[in-house]
C-alpha atoms as a PDB file:
ATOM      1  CA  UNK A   1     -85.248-177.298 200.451  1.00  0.00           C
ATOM      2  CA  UNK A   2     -82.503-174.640 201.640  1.00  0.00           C
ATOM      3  CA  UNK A   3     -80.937-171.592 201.830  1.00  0.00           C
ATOM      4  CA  UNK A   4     -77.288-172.875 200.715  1.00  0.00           C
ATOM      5  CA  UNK A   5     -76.994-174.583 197.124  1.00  0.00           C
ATOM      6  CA  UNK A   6     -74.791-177.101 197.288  1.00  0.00           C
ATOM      7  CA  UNK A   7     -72.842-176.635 194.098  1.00  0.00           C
ATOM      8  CA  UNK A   8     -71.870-180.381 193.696  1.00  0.00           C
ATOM      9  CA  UNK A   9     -75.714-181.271 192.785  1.00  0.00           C
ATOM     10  CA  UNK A  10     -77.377-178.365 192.289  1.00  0.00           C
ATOM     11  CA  UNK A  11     -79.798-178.665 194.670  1.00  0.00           C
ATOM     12  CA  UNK A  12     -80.865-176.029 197.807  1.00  0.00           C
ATOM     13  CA  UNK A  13     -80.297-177.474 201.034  1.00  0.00           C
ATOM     14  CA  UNK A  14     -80.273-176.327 204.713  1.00  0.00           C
ATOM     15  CA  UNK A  15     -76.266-176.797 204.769  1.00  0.00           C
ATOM     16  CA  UNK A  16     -73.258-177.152 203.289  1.00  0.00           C
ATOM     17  CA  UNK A  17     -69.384-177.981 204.467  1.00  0.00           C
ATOM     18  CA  UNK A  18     -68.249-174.728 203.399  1.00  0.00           C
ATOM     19  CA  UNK A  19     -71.523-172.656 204.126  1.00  0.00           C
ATOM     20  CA  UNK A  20     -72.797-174.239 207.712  1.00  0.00           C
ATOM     21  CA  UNK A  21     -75.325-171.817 208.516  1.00  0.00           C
ATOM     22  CA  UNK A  22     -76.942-174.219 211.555  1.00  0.00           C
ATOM     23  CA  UNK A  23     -77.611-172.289 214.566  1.00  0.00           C
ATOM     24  CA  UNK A  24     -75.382-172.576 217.311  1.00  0.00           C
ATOM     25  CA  UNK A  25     -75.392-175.509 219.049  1.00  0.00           C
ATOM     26  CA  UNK A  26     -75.720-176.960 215.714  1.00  0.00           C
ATOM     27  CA  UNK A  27     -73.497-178.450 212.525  1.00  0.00           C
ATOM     28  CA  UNK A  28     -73.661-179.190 209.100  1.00  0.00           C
ATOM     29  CA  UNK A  29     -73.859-182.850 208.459  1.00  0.00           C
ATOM     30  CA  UNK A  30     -74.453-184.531 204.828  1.00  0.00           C
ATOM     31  CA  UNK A  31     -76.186-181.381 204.087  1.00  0.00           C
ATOM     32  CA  UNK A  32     -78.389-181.433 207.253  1.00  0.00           C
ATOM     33  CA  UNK A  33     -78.247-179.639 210.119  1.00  0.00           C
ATOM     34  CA  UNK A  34     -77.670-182.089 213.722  1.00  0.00           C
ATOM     35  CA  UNK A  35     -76.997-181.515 217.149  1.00  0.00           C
ATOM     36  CA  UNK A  36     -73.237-180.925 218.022  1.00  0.00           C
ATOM     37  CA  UNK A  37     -70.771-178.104 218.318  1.00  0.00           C
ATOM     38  CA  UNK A  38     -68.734-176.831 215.183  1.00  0.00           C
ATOM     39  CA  UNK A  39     -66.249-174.132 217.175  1.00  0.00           C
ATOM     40  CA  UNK A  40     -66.167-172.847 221.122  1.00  0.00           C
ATOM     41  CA  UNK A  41     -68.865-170.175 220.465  1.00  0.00           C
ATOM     42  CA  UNK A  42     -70.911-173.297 220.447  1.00  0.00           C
ATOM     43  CA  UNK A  43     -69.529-174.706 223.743  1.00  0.00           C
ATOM     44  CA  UNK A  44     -70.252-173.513 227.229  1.00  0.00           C
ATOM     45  CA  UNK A  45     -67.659-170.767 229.081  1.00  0.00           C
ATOM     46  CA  UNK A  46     -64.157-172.602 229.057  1.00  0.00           C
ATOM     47  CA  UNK A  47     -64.795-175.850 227.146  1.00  0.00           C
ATOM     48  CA  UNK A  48     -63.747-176.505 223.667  1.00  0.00           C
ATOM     49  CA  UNK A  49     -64.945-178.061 220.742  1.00  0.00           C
ATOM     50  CA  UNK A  50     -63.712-181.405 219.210  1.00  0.00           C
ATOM     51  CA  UNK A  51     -64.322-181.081 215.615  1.00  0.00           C
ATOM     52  CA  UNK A  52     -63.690-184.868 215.294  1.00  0.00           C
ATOM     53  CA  UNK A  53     -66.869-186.054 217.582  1.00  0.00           C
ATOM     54  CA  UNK A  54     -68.606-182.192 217.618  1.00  0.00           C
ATOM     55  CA  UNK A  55     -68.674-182.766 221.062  1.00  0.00           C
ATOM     56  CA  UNK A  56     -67.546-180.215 223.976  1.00  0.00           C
ATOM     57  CA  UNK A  57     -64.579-181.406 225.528  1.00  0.00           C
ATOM     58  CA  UNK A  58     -62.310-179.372 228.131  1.00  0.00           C
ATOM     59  CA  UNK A  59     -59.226-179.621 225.865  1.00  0.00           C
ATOM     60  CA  UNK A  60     -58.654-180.554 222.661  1.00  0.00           C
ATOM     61  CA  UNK A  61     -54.621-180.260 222.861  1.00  0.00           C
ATOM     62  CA  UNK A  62     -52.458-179.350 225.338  1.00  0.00           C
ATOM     63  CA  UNK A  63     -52.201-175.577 225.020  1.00  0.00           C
ATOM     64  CA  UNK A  64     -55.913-175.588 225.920  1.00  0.00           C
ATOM     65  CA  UNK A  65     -54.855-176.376 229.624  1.00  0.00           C
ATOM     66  CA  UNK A  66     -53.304-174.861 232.099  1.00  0.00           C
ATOM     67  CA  UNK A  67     -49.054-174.939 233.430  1.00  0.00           C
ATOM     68  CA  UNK A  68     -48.422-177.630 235.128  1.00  0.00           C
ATOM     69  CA  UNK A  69     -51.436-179.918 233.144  1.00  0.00           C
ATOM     70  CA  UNK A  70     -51.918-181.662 229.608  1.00  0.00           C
ATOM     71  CA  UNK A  71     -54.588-182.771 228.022  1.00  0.00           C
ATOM     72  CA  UNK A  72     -55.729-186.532 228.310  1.00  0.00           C
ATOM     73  CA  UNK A  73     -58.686-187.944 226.886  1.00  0.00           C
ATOM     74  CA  UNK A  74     -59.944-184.288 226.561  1.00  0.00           C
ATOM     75  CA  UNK A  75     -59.335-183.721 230.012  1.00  0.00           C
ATOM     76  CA  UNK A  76     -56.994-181.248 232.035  1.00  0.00           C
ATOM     77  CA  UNK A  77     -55.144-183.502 234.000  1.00  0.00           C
ATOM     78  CA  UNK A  78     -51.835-182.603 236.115  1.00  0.00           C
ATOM     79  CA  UNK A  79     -48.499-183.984 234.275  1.00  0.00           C
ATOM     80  CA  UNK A  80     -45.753-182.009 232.586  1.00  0.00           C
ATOM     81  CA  UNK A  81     -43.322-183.132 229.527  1.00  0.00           C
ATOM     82  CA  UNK A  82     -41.410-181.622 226.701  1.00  0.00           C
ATOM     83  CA  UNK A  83     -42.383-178.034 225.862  1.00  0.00           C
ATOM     84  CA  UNK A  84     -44.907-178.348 228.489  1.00  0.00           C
ATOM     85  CA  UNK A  85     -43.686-176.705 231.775  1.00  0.00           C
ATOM     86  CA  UNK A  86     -44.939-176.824 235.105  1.00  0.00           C
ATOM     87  CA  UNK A  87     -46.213-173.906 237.125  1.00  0.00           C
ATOM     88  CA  UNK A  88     -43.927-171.881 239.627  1.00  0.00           C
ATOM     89  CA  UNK A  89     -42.563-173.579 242.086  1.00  0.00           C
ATOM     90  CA  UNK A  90     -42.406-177.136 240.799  1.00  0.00           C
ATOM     91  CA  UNK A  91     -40.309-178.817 238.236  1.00  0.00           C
ATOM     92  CA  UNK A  92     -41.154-181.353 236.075  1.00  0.00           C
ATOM     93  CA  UNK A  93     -40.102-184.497 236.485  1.00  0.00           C
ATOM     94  CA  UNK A  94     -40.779-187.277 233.380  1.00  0.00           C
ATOM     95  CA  UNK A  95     -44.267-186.562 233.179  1.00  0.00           C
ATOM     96  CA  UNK A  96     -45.153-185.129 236.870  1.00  0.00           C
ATOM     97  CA  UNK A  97     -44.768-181.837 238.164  1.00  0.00           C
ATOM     98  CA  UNK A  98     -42.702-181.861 241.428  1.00  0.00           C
ATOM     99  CA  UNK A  99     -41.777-179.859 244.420  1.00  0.00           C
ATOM    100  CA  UNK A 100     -38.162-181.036 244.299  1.00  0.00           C
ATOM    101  CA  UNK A 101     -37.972-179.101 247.852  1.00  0.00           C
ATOM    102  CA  UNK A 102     -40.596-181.403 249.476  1.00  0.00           C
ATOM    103  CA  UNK A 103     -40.839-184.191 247.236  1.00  0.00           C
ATOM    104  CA  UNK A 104     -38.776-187.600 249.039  1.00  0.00           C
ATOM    105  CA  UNK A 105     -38.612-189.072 245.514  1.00  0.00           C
ATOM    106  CA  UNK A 106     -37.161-186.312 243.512  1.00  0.00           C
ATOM    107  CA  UNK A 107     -35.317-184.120 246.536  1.00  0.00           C
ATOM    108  CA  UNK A 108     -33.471-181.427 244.647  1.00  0.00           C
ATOM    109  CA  UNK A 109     -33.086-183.010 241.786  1.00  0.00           C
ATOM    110  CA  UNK A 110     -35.228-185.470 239.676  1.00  0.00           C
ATOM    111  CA  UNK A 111     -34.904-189.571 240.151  1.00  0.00           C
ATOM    112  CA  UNK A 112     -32.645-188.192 243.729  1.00  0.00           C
ATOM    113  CA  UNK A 113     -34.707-190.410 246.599  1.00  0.00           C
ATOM    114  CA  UNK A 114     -33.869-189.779 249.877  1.00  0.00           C
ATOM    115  CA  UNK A 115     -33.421-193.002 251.864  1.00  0.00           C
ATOM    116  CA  UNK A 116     -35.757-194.633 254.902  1.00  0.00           C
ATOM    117  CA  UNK A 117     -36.036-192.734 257.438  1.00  0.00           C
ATOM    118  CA  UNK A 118     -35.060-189.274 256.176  1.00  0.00           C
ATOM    119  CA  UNK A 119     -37.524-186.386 254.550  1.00  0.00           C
ATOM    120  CA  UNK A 120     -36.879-184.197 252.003  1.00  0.00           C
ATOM    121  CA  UNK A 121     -36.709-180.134 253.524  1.00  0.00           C
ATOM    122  CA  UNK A 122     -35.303-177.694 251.122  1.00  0.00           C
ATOM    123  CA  UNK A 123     -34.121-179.727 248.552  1.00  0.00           C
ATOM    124  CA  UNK A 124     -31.837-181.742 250.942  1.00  0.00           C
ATOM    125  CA  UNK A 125     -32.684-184.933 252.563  1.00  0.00           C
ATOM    126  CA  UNK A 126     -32.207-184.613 256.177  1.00  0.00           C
ATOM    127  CA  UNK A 127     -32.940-187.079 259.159  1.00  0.00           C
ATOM    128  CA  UNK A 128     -35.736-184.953 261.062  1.00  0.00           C
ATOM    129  CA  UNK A 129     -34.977-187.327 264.159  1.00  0.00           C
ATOM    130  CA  UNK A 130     -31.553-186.167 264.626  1.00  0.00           C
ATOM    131  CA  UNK A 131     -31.132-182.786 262.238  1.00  0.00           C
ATOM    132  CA  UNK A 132     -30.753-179.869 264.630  1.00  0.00           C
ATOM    133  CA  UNK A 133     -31.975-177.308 261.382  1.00  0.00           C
ATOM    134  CA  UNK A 134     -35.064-179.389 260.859  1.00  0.00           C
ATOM    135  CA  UNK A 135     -35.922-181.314 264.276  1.00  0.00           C
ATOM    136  CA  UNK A 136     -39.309-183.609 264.580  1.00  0.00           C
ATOM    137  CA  UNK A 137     -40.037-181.778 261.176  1.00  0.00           C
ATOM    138  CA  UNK A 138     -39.235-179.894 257.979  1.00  0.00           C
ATOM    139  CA  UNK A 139     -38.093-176.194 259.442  1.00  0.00           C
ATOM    140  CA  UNK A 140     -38.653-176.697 262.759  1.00  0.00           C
ATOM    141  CA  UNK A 141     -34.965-175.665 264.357  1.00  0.00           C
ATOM    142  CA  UNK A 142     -33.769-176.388 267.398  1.00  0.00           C
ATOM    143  CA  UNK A 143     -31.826-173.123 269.398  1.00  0.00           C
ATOM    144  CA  UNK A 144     -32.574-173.123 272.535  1.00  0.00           C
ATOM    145  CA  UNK A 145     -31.759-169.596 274.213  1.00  0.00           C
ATOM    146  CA  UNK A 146     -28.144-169.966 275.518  1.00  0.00           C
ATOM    147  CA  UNK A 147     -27.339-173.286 275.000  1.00  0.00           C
ATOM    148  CA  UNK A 148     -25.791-175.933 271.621  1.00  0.00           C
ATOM    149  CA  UNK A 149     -29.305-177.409 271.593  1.00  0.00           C
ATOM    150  CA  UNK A 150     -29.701-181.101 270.421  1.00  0.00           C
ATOM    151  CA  UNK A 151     -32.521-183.179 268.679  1.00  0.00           C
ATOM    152  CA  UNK A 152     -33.614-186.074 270.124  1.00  0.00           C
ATOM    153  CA  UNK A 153     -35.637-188.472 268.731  1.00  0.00           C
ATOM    154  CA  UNK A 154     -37.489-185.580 266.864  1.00  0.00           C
ATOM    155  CA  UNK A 155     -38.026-183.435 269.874  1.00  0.00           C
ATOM    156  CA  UNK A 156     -35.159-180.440 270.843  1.00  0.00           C
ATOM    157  CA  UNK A 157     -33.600-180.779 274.093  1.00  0.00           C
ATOM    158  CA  UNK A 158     -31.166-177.741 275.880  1.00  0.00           C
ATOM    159  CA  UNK A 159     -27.972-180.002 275.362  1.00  0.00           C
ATOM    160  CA  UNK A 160     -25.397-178.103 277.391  1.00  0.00           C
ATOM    161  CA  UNK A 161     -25.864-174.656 278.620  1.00  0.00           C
ATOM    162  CA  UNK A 162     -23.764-172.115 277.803  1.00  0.00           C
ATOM    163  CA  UNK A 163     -21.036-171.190 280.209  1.00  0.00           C
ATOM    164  CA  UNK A 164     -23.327-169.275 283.349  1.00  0.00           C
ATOM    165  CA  UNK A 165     -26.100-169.988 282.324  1.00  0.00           C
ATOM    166  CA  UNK A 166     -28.575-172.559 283.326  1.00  0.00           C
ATOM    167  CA  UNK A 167     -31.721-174.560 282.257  1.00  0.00           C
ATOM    168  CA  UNK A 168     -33.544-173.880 285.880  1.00  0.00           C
ATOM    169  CA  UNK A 169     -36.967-174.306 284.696  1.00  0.00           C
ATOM    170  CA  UNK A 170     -36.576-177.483 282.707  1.00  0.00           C
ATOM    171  CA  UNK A 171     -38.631-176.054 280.510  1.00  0.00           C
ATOM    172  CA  UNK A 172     -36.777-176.801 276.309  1.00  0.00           C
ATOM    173  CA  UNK A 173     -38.735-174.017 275.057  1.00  0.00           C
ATOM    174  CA  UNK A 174     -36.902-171.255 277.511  1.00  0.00           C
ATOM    175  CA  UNK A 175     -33.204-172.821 277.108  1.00  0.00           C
ATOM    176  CA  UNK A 176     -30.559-171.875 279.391  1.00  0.00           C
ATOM    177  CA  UNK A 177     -32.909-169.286 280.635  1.00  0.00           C
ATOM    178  CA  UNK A 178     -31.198-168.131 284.270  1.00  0.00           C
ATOM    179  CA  UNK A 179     -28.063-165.939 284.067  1.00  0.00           C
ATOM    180  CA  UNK A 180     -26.289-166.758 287.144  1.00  0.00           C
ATOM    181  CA  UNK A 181     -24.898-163.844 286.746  1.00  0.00           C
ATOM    182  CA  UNK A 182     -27.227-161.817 287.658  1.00  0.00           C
ATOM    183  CA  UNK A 183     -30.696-163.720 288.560  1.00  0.00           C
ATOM    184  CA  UNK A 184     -31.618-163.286 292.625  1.00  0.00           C
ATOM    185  CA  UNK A 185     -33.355-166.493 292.524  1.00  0.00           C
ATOM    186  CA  UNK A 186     -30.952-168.588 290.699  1.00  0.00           C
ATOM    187  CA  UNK A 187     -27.327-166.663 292.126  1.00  0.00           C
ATOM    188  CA  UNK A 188     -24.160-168.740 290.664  1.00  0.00           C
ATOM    189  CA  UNK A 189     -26.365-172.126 290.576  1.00  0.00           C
ATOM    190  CA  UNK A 190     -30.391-173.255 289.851  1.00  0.00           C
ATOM    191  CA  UNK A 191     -31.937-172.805 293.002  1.00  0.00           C
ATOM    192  CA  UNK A 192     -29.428-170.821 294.793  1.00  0.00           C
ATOM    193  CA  UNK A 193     -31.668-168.199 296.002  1.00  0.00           C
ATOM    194  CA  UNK A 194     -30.334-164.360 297.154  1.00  0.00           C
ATOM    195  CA  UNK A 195     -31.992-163.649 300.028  1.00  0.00           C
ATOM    196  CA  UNK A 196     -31.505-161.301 303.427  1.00  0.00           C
ATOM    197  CA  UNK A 197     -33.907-160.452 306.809  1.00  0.00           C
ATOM    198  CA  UNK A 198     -35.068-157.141 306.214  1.00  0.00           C
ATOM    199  CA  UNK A 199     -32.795-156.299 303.179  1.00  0.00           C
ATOM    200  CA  UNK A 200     -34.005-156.245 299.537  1.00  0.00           C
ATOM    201  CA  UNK A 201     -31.027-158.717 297.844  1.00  0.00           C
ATOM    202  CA  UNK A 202     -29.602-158.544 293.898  1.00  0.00           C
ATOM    203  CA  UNK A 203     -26.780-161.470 292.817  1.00  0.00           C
END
């Protein structure tokens, strides 16, 4: 009846416990040989085998998945806790894996929540309205060329220019851009163009 004798009746049958020798894909069952897994060679490329249901599963413990995920219901799933770090760059936080630079909830530190109406940029919670470092956004600074700058309302603005210089264009992007020092068409004030009949002309 089998190639295996099964010791506690005498008898040959296709299986045993100790000697499963089911093909793959296959496992030893009351002596008989039934559809299901019995290690990983049996499961497909990554997945594991749950020798409590013989079923492939993508993790059977937590060691089977990835940093920064645990295993759930024989799933990979992102979370974090003890012993179980989180991968580079985040920090783990309860059971989630955080950006603690980014993250408004947990901004440079876990459980620290930055309040309404400010966002969390590099681990500090700034008010990106206002914040000259970070202005309309996380980064974004505001220095314009030859002048204090200032953010307003989330946009950067020239703010005063710096003594002899001046914001002729209008333009935020170009600062204080004319030297009055030394620009023909901007000479000691915006607009105060150096000109002469028949004479080139430098301010």
């Amino acid at each position: 009846n089998g190639p295996v004798c099964d010791t506690a009746t005498n008898r040959c049958v296709p299986c045993t416990a100790t000697e499963d020798v089911c093909s793959v894909g296959n496992y030893c069952a009351m002596n008989r040989c039934v559809p299901g897994c019995r290690n990983a060679m049996d499961c497909s490329m990554g997945n594991r085998c749950d020798t409590a249901t013989h079923m492939c599963v993508g993790c059977t413990g937590d060691a089977d998945c990835a940093l920064g995920t645990i295993c759930r219901m024989n799933t990979c799933v992102p979370g974090c806790g003890p012993g179980r770090a989180c991968g580079a760059g985040s920090t783990c936080c309860g059971t989630a894996c955080v950006n603690a630079q980014t993250d408004n909830m947990n901004c440079g530190m876990c459980g620290r929540a930055c309040a309404t109406g400010t966002t969390c940029c590099a681990g500090a919670c700034v008010n990106t309205q206002t914040d000259r470092a970070n202005c309309g956004m996380c980064g974004a600074a505001c220095s314009p060329a030859n002048s204090t700058g200032a953010c307003v309302a989330g946009a950067c603005t020239v703010g005063a220019c710096n003594t002899g210089f001046g914001n002729c264009d209008g333009d935020a992007s170009t600062g204080c851009e004319a030297d009055f020092a030394s620009n023909a068409s901007h000479c000691g004030a915006c607009g105060n163009r150096c000109s002469f009949a028949n004479a080139s002309a430098a301010c």
